[in-house]
N, C-alpha and C. Protein backbone atom coordinates (compact mmCIF):
# COMPACT_ATOMS: atom_id res chain seq x y z
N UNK A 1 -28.14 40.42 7.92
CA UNK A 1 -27.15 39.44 8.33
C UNK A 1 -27.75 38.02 8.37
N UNK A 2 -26.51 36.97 7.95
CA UNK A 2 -27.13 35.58 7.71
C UNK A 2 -26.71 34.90 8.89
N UNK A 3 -28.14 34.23 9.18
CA UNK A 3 -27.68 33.48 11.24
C UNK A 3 -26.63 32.29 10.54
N UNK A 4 -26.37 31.75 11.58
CA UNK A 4 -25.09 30.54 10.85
C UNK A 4 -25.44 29.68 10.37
N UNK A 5 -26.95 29.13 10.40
CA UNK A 5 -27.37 28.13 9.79
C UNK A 5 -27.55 28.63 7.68
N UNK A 6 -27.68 29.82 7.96
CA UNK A 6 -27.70 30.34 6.29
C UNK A 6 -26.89 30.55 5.94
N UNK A 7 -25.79 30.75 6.37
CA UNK A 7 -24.37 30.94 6.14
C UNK A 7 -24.18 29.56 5.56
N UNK A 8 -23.90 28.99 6.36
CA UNK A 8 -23.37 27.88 5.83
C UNK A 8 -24.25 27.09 4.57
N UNK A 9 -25.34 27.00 4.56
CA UNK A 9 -26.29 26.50 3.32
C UNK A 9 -25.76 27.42 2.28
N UNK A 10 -26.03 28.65 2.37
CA UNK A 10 -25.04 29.76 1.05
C UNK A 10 -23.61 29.32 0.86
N UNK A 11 -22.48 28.78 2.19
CA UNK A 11 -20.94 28.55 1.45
C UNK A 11 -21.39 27.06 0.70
N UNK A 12 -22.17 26.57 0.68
CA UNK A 12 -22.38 25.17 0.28
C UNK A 12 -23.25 24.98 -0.91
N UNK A 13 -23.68 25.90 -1.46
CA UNK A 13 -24.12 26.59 -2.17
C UNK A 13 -23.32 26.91 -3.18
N UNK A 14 -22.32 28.00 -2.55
CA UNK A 14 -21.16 28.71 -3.50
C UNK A 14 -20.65 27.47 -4.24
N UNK A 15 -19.87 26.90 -2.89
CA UNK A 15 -19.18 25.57 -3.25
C UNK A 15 -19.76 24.56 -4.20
N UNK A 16 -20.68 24.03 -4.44
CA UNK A 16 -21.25 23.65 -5.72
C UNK A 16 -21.27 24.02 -6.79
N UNK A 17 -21.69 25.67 -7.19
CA UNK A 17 -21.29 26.19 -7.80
C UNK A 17 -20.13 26.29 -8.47
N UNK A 18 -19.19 26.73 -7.78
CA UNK A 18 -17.54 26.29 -8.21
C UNK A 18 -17.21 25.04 -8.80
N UNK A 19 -17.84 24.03 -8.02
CA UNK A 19 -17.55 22.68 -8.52
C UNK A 19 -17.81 22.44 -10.13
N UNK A 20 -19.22 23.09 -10.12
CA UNK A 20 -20.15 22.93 -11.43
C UNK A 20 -19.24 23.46 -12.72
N UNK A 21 -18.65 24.70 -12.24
CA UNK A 21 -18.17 26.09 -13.41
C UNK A 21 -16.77 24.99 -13.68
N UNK A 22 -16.16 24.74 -12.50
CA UNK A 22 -14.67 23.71 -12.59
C UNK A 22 -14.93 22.82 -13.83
N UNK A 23 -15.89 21.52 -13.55
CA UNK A 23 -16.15 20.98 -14.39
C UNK A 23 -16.72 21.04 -15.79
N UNK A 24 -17.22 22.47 -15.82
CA UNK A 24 -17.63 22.88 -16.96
C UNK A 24 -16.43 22.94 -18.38
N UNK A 25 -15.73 23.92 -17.34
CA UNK A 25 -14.41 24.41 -18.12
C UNK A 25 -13.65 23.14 -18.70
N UNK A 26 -13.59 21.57 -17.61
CA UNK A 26 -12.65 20.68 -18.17
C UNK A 26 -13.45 20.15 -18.82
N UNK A 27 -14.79 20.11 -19.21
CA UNK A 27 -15.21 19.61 -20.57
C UNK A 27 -14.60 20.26 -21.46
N UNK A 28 -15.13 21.64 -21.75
CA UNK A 28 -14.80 22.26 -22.78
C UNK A 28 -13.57 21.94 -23.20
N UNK A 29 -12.32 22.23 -22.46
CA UNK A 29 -10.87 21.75 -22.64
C UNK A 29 -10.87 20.50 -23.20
N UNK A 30 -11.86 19.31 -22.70
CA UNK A 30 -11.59 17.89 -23.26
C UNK A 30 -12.33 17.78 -24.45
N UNK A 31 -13.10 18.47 -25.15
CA UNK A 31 -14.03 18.82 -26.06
C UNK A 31 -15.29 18.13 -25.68
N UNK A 32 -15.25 17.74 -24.96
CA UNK A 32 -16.41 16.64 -24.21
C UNK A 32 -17.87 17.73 -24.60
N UNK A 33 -18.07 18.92 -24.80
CA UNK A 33 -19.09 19.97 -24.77
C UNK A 33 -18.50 20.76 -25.75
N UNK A 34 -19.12 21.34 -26.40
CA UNK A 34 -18.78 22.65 -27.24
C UNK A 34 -19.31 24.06 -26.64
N UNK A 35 -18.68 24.81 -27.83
CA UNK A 35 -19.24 25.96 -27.31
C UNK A 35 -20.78 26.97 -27.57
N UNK A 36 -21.22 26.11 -28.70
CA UNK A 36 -22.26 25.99 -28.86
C UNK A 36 -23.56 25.96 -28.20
N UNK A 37 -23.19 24.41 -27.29
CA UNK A 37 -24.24 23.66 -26.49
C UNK A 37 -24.26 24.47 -25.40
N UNK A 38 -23.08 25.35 -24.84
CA UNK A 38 -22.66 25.69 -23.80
C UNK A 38 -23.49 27.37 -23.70
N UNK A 39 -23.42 27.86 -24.85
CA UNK A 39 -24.27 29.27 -25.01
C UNK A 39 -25.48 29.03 -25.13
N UNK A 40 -25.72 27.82 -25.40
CA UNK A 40 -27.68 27.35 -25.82
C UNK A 40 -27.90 26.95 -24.49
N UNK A 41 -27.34 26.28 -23.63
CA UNK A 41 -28.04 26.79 -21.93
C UNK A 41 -27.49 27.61 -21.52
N UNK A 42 -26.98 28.78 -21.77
CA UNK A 42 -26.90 29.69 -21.22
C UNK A 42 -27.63 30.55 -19.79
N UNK A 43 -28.92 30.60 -20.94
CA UNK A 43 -29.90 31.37 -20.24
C UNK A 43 -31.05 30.28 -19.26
N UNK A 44 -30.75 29.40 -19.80
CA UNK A 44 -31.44 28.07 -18.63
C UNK A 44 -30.80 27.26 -17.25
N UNK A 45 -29.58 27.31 -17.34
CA UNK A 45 -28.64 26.81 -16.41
C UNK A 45 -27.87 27.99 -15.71
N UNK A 46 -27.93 28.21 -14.56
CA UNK A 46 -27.40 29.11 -13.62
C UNK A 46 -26.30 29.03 -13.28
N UNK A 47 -25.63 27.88 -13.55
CA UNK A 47 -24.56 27.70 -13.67
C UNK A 47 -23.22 28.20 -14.64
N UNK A 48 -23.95 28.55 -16.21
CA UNK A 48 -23.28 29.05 -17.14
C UNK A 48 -23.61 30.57 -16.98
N UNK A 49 -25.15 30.31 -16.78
CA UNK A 49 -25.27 31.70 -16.52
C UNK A 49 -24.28 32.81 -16.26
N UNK A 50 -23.48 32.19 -14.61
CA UNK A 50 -23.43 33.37 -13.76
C UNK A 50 -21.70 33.38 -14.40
N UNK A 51 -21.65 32.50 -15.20
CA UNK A 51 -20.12 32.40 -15.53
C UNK A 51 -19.16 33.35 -16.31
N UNK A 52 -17.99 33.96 -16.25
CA UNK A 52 -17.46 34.94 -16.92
C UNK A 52 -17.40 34.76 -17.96
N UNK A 53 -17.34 35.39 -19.48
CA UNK A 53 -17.01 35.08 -20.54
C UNK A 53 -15.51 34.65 -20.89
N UNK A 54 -15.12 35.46 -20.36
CA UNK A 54 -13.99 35.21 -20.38
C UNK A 54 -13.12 34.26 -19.65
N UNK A 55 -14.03 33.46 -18.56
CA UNK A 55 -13.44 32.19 -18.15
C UNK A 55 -14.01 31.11 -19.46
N UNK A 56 -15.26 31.46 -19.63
CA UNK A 56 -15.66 30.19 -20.44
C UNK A 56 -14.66 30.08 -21.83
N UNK A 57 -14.27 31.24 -22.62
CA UNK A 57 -13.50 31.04 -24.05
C UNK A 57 -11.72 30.66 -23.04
N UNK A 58 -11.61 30.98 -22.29
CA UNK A 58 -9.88 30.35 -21.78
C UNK A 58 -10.24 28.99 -21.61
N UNK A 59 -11.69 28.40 -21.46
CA UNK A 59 -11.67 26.54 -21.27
C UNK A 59 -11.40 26.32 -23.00
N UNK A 60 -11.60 26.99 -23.23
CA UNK A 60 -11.79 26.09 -25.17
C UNK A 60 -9.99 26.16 -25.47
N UNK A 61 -10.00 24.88 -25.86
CA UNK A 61 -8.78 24.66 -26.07
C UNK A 61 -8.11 25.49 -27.20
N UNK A 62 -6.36 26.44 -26.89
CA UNK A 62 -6.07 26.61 -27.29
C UNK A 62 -6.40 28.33 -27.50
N UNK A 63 -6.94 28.46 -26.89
CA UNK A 63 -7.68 29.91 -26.05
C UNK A 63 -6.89 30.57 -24.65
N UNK A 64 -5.62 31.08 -24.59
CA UNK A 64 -5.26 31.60 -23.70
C UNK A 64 -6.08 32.65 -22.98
N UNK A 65 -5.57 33.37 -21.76
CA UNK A 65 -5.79 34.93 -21.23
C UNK A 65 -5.45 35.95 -22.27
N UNK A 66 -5.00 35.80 -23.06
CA UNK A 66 -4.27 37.16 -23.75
C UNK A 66 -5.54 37.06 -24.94
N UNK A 67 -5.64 35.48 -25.51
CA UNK A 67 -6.34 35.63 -27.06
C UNK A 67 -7.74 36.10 -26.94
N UNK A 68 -8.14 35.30 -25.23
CA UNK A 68 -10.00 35.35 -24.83
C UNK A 68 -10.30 37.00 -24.59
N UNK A 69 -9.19 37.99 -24.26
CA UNK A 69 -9.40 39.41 -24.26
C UNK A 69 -9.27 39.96 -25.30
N UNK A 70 -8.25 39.98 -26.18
CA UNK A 70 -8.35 40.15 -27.78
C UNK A 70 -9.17 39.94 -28.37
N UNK A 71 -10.12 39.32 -28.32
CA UNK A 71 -11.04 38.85 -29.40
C UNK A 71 -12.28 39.04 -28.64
N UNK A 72 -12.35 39.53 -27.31
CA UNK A 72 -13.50 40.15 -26.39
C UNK A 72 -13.39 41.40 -27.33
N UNK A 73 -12.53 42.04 -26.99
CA UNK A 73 -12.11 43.61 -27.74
C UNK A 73 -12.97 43.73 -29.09
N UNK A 74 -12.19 42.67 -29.63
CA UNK A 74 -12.75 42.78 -31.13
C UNK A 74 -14.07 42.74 -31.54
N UNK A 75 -15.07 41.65 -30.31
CA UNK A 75 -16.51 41.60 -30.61
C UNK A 75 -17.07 42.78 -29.30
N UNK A 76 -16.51 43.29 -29.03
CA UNK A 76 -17.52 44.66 -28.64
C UNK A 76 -17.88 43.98 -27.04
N UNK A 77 -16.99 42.68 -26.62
CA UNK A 77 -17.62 42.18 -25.31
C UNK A 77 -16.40 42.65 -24.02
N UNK A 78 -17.58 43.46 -23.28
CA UNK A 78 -16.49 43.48 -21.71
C UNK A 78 -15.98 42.62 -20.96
N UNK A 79 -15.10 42.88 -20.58
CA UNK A 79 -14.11 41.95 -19.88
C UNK A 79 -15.02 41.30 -18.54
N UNK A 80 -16.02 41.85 -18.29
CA UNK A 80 -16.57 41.61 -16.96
C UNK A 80 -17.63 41.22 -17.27
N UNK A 81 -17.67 40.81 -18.91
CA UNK A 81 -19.70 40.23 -19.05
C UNK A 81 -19.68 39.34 -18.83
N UNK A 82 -20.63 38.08 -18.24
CA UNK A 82 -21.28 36.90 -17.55
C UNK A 82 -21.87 36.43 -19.13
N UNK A 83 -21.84 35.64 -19.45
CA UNK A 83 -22.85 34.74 -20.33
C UNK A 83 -24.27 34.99 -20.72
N UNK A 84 -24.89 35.48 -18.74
CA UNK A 84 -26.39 35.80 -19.31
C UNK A 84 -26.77 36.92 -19.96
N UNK A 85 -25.27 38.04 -19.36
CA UNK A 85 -25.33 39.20 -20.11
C UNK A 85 -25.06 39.63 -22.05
N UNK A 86 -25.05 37.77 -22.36
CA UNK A 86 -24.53 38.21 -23.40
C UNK A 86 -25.56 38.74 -24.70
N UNK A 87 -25.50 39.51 -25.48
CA UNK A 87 -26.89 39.70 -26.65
C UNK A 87 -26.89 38.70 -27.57
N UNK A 88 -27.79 38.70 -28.72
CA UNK A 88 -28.02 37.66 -29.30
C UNK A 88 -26.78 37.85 -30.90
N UNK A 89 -26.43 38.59 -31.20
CA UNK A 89 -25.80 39.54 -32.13
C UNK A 89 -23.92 38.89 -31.62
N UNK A 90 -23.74 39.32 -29.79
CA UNK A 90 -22.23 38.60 -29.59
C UNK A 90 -22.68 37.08 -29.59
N UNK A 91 -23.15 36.20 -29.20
CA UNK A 91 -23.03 35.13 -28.99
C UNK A 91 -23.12 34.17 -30.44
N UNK A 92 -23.95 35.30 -31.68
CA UNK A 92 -23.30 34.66 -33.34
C UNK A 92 -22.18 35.15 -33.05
N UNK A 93 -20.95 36.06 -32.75
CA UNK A 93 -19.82 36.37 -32.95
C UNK A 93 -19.16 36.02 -32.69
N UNK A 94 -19.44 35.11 -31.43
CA UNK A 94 -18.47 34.15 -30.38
C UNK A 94 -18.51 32.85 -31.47
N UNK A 95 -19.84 32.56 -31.63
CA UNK A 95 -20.12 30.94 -32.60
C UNK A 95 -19.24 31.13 -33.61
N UNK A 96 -19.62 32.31 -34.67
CA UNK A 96 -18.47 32.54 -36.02
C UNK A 96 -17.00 32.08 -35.40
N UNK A 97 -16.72 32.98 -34.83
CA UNK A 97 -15.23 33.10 -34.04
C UNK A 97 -14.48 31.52 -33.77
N UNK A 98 -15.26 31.08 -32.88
CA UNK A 98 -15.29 29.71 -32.30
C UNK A 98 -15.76 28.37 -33.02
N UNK A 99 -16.44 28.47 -34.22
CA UNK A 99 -16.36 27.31 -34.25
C UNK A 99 -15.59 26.62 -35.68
N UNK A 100 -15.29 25.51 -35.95
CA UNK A 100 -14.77 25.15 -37.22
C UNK A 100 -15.79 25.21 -37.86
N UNK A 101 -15.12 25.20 -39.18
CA UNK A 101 -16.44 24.88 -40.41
C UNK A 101 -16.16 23.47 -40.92
């Protein structure tokens, strides 16, 4: 159990967090970031890290709930994988998928 002084450093904590993933997503939406840059810190930023896949492809514009699970399906990715969980094999599949030529 966390005394209240760790409690609260952890909700403040969380809360940053959130802030971070929030703002992440309205880049992506504004194209301000790609999805590219965004899988290449992946594994360095804890922030993308801990992030759902499937929140990160609903920020890319034009990427609903319905299309970011469809096309999870299609590349072999669970609905519940995080970014850091992703292999090196989905994240070319996401790039193919995702990016223009």
């Amino acid at each position: 159990p966390l005394d209240p002084q760790q409690r609260a450093e952890a909700l403040e904590r969380a809360v940053a967090a959130r802030r971070a993933r929030a703002e992440l997503r309205r880049r992506l939406k504004q194209r301000e970031v790609g999805l590219a840059e965004v899988l290449a810190t992946g594994d360095r930023d804890p922030v993308v890290a801990r992030m759902r896949v499937s929140d990160l492809l609903e920020a890319l514009p034009g990427v609903g709930p319905a299309t970011a699970v469809r096309v999870m399906g299609e590349l072999g990715i669970a609905t519940s994988r995080r970014v850091r969980g992703l292999g090196p094999h989905q994240r070319t599949a996401l790039l193919k998928r995702f990016t223009r030529p």
